[in-house]
N, C-alpha and C. Protein backbone atom coordinates (compact mmCIF):
# COMPACT_ATOMS: atom_id res chain seq x y z
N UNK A 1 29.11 -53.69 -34.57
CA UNK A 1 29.99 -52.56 -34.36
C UNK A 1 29.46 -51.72 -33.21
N UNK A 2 30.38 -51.40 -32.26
CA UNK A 2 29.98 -50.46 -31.04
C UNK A 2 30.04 -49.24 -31.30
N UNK A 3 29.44 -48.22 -30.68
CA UNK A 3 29.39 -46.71 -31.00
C UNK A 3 30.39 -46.04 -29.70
N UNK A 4 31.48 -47.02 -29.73
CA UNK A 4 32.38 -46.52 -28.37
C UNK A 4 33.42 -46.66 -29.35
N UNK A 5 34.55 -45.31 -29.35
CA UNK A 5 36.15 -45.62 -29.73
C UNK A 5 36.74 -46.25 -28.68
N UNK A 6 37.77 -46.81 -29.42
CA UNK A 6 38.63 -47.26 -28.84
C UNK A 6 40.25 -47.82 -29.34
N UNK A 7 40.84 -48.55 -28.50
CA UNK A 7 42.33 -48.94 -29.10
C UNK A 7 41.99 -49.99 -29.13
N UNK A 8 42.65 -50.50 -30.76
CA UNK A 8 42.90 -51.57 -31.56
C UNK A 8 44.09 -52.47 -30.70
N UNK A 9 44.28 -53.89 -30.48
CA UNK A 9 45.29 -54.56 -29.91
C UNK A 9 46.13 -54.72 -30.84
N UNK A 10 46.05 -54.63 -32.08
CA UNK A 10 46.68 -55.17 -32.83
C UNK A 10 48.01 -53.77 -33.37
N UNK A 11 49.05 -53.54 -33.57
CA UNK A 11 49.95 -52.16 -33.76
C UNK A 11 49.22 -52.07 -35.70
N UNK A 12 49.53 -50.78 -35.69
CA UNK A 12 49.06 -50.32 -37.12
C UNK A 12 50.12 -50.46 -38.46
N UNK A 13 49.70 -51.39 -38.99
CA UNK A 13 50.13 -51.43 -40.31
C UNK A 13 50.44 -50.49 -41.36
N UNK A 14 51.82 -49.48 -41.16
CA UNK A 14 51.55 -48.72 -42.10
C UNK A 14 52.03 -48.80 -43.64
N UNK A 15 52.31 -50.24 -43.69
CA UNK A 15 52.67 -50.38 -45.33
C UNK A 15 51.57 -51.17 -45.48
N UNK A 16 50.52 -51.35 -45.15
CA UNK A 16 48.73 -51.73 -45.54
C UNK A 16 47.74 -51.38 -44.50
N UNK A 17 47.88 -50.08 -44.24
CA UNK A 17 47.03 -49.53 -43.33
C UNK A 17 45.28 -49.88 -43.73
N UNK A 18 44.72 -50.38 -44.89
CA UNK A 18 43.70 -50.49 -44.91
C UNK A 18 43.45 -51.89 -45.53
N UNK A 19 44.11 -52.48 -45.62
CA UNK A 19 44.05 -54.27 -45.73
C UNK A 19 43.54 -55.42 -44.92
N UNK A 20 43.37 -56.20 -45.15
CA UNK A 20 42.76 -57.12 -44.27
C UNK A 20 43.50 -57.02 -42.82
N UNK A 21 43.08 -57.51 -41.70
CA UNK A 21 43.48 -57.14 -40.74
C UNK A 21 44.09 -55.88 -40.12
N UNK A 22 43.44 -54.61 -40.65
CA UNK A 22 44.05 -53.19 -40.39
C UNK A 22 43.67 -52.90 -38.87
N UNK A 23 44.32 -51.75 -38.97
CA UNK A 23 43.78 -50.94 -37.51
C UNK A 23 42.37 -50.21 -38.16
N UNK A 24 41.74 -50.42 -37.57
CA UNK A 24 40.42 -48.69 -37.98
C UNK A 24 39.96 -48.12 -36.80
N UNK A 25 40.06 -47.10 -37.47
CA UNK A 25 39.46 -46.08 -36.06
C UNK A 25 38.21 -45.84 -36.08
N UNK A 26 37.43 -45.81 -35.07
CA UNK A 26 36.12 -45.75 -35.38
C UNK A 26 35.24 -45.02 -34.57
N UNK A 27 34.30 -44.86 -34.28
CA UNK A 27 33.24 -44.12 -33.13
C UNK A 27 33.13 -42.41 -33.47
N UNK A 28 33.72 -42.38 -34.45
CA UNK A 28 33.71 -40.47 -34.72
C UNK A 28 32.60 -40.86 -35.96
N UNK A 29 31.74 -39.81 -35.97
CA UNK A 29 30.84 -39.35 -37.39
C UNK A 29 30.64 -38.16 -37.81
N UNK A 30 30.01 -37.59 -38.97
CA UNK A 30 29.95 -36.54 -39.69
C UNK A 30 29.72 -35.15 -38.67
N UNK A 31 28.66 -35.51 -37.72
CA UNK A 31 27.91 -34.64 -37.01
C UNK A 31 29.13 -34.16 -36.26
N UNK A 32 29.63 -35.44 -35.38
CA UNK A 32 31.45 -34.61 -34.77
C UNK A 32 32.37 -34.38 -35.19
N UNK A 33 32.56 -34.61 -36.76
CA UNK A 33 33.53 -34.37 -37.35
C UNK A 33 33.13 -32.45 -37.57
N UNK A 34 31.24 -32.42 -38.34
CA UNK A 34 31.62 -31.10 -38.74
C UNK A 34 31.65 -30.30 -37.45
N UNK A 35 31.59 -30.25 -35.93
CA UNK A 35 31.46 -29.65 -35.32
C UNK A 35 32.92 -29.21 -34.89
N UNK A 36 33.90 -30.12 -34.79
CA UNK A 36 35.08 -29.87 -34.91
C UNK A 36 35.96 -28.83 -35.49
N UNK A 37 35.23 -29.04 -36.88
CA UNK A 37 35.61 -28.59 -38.35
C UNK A 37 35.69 -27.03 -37.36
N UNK A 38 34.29 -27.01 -37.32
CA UNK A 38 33.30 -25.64 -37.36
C UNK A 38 33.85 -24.46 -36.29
N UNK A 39 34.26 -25.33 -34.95
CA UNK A 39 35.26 -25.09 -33.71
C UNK A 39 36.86 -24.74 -34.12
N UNK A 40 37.52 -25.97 -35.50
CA UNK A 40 38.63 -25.02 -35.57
C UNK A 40 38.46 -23.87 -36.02
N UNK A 41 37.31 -23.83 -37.39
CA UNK A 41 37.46 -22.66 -38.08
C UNK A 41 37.26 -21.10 -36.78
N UNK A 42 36.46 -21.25 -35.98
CA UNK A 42 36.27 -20.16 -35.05
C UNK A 42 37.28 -19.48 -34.28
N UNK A 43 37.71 -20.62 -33.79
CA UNK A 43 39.10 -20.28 -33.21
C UNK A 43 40.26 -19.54 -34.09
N UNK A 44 40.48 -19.92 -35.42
CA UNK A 44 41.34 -19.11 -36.10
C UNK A 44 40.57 -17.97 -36.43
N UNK A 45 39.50 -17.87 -36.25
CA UNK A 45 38.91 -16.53 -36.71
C UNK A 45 38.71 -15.48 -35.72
N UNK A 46 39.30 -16.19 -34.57
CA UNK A 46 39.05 -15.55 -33.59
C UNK A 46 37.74 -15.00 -32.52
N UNK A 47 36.60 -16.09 -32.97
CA UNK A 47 34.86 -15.85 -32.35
C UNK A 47 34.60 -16.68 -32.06
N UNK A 48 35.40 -17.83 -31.31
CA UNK A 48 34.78 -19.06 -30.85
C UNK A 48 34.48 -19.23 -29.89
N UNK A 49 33.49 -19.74 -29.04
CA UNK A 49 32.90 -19.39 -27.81
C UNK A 49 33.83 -20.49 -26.99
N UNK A 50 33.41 -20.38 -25.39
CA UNK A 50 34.42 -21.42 -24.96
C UNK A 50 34.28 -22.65 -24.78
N UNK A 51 32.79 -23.22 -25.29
CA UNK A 51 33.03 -24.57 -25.65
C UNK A 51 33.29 -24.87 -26.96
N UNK A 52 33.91 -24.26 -28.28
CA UNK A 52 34.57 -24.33 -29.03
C UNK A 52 35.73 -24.84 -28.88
N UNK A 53 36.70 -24.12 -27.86
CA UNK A 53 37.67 -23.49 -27.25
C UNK A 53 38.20 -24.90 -26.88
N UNK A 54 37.78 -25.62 -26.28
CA UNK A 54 37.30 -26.74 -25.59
C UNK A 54 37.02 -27.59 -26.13
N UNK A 55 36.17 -28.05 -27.08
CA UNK A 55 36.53 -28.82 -28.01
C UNK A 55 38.03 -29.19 -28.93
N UNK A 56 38.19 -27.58 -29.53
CA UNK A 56 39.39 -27.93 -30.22
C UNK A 56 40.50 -28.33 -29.65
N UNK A 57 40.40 -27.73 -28.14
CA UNK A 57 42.00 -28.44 -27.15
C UNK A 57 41.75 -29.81 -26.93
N UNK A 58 40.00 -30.85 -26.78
CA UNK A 58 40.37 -31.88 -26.54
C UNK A 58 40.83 -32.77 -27.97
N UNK A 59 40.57 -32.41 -29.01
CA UNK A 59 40.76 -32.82 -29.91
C UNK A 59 42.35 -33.00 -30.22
N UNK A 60 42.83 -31.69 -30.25
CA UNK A 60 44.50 -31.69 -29.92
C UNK A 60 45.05 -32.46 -28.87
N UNK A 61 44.72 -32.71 -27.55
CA UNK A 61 45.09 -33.85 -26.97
C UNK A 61 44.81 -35.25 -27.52
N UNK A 62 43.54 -35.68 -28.08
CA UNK A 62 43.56 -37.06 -27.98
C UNK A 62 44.79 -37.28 -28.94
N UNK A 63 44.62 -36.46 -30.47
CA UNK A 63 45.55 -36.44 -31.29
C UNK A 63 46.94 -37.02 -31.09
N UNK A 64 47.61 -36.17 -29.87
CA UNK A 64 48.60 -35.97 -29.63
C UNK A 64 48.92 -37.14 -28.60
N UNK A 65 47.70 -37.16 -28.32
CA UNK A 65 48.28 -38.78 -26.91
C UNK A 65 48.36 -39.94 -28.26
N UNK A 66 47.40 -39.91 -28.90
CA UNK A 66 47.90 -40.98 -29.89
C UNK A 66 48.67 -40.78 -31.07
N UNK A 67 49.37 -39.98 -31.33
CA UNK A 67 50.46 -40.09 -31.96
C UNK A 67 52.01 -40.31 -31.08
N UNK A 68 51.56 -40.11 -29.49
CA UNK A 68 52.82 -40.14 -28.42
C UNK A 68 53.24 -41.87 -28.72
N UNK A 69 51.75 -42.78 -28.72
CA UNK A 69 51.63 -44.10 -28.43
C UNK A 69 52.03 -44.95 -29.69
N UNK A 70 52.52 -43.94 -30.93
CA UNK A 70 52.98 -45.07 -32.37
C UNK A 70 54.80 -45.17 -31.77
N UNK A 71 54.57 -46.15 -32.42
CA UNK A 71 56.36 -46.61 -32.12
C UNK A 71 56.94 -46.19 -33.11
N UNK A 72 58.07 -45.66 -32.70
CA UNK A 72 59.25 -45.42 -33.74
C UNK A 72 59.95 -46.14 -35.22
């Protein structure tokens, strides 16, 4: 297993999203998950510095580029 994300070739199964041959997403862990976490919470609280700031917008993009890329 590589410590690089990336896109799956295969389109995502969503009536067995976790079955043999699934999509998985991978290359994110705890450490960037809680920093994320930690970045939205700031931002709604209004004390997040600007690489918070920055984090949480790239996060909202990748999000959003990959939900642009599921098919209808």
């Amino acid at each position: 297993m590589s410590d690089s994300a990336g896109w799956d070739p295969k389109p995502f199964n969503e009536q067995n999203p976790f079955g043999k041959m699934s999509t998985v997403v991978r290359g994110d862990n705890i450490e960037f998950s809680r920093a994320r976490v930690d970045a939205i919470r700031a931002v709604k609280s209004g004390r997040a510095t600007p690489e918070q700031h920055a984090l949480v917008a790239e996060a909202d993009q990748v999000i959003s580029d990959a939900l642009s890329k599921r098919s209808a």
